[in-house]
C-alpha atoms as a PDB file:
ATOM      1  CA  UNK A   1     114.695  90.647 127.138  1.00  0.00           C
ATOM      2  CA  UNK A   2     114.896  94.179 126.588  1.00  0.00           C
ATOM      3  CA  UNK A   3     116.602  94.168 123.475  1.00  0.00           C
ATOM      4  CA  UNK A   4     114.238  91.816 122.328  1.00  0.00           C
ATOM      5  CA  UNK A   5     111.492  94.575 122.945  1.00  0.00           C
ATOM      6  CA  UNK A   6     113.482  96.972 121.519  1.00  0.00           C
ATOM      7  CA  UNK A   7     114.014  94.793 118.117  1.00  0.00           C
ATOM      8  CA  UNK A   8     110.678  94.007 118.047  1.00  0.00           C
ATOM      9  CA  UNK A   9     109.335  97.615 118.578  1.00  0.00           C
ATOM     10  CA  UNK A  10     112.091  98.640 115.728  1.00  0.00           C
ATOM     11  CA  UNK A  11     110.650  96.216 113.739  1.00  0.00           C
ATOM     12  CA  UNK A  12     106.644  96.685 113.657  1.00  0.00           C
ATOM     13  CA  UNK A  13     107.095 100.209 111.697  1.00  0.00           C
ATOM     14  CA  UNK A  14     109.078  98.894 108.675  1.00  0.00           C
ATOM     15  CA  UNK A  15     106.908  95.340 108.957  1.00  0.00           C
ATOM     16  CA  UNK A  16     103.952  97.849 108.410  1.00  0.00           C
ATOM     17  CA  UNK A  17     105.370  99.987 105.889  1.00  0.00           C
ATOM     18  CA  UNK A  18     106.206  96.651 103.681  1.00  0.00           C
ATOM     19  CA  UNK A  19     102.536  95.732 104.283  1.00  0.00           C
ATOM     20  CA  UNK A  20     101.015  98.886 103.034  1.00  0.00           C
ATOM     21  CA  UNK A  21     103.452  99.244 100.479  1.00  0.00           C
ATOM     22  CA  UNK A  22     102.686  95.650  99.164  1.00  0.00           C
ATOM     23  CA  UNK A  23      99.012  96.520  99.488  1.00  0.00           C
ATOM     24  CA  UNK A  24      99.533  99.538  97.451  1.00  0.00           C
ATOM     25  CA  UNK A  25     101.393  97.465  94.192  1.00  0.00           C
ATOM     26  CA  UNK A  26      98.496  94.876  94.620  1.00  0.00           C
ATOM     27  CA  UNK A  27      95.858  97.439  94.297  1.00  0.00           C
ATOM     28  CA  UNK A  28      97.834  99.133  91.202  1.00  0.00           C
ATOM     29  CA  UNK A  29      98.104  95.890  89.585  1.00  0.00           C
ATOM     30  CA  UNK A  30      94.250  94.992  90.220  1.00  0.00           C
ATOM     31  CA  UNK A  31      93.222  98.488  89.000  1.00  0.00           C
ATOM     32  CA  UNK A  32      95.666  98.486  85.759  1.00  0.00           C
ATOM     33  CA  UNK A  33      94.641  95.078  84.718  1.00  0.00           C
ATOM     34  CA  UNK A  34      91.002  96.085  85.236  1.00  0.00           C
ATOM     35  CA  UNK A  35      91.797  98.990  82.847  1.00  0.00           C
ATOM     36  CA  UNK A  36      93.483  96.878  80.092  1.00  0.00           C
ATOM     37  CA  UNK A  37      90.530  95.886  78.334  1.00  0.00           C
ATOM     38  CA  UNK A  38      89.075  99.460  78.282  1.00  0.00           C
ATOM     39  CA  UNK A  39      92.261 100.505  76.763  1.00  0.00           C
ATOM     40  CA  UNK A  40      91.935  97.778  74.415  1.00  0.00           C
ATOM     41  CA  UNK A  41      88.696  98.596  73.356  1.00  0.00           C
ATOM     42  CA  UNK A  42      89.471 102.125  72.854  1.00  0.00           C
ATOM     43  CA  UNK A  43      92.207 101.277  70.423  1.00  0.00           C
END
Protein backbone atom coordinates (compact mmCIF):
# COMPACT_ATOMS: atom_id res chain seq x y z
CA UNK A 1 0.00 0.00 0.00
CA UNK A 2 2.69 2.27 0.64
CA UNK A 3 4.36 2.06 -2.48
CA UNK A 4 1.25 2.61 -4.05
CA UNK A 5 1.15 6.09 -2.20
CA UNK A 6 4.44 6.67 -2.98
CA UNK A 7 3.82 6.00 -6.96
CA UNK A 8 0.95 7.88 -6.87
CA UNK A 9 2.45 10.94 -5.00
CA UNK A 10 5.53 10.56 -7.66
CA UNK A 11 3.14 10.68 -10.15
CA UNK A 12 0.68 13.82 -9.57
CA UNK A 13 3.76 16.37 -10.28
CA UNK A 14 4.70 15.11 -13.79
CA UNK A 15 0.66 14.29 -14.44
CA UNK A 16 0.43 18.14 -13.74
CA UNK A 17 3.31 19.31 -15.56
CA UNK A 18 1.91 17.31 -18.84
CA UNK A 19 -1.39 19.12 -18.13
CA UNK A 20 -0.06 22.59 -18.05
CA UNK A 21 2.29 21.92 -20.62
CA UNK A 22 -0.55 20.61 -22.95
CA UNK A 23 -2.56 23.64 -21.90
CA UNK A 24 0.23 25.84 -22.86
CA UNK A 25 0.59 24.26 -26.83
CA UNK A 26 -3.31 24.52 -26.93
CA UNK A 27 -3.32 28.11 -26.05
CA UNK A 28 -0.27 28.78 -28.62
CA UNK A 29 -2.09 27.06 -31.25
CA UNK A 30 -5.51 29.00 -30.47
CA UNK A 31 -3.60 32.33 -30.31
CA UNK A 32 -1.39 31.65 -33.65
CA UNK A 33 -4.32 30.55 -35.63
CA UNK A 34 -6.24 33.58 -34.35
CA UNK A 35 -3.29 35.63 -35.72
CA UNK A 36 -3.15 33.99 -39.21
CA UNK A 37 -5.64 36.00 -40.81
CA UNK A 38 -4.15 39.31 -39.48
CA UNK A 39 -0.96 38.21 -40.95
CA UNK A 40 -2.73 37.47 -44.01
CA UNK A 41 -4.25 40.61 -44.32
CA UNK A 42 -1.17 42.46 -43.71
CA UNK A 43 0.53 40.78 -46.61
Amino acid sequence: MKTLVIGSGAMAPSLALCLALAGHKTALVARRSAALPQAEAAV
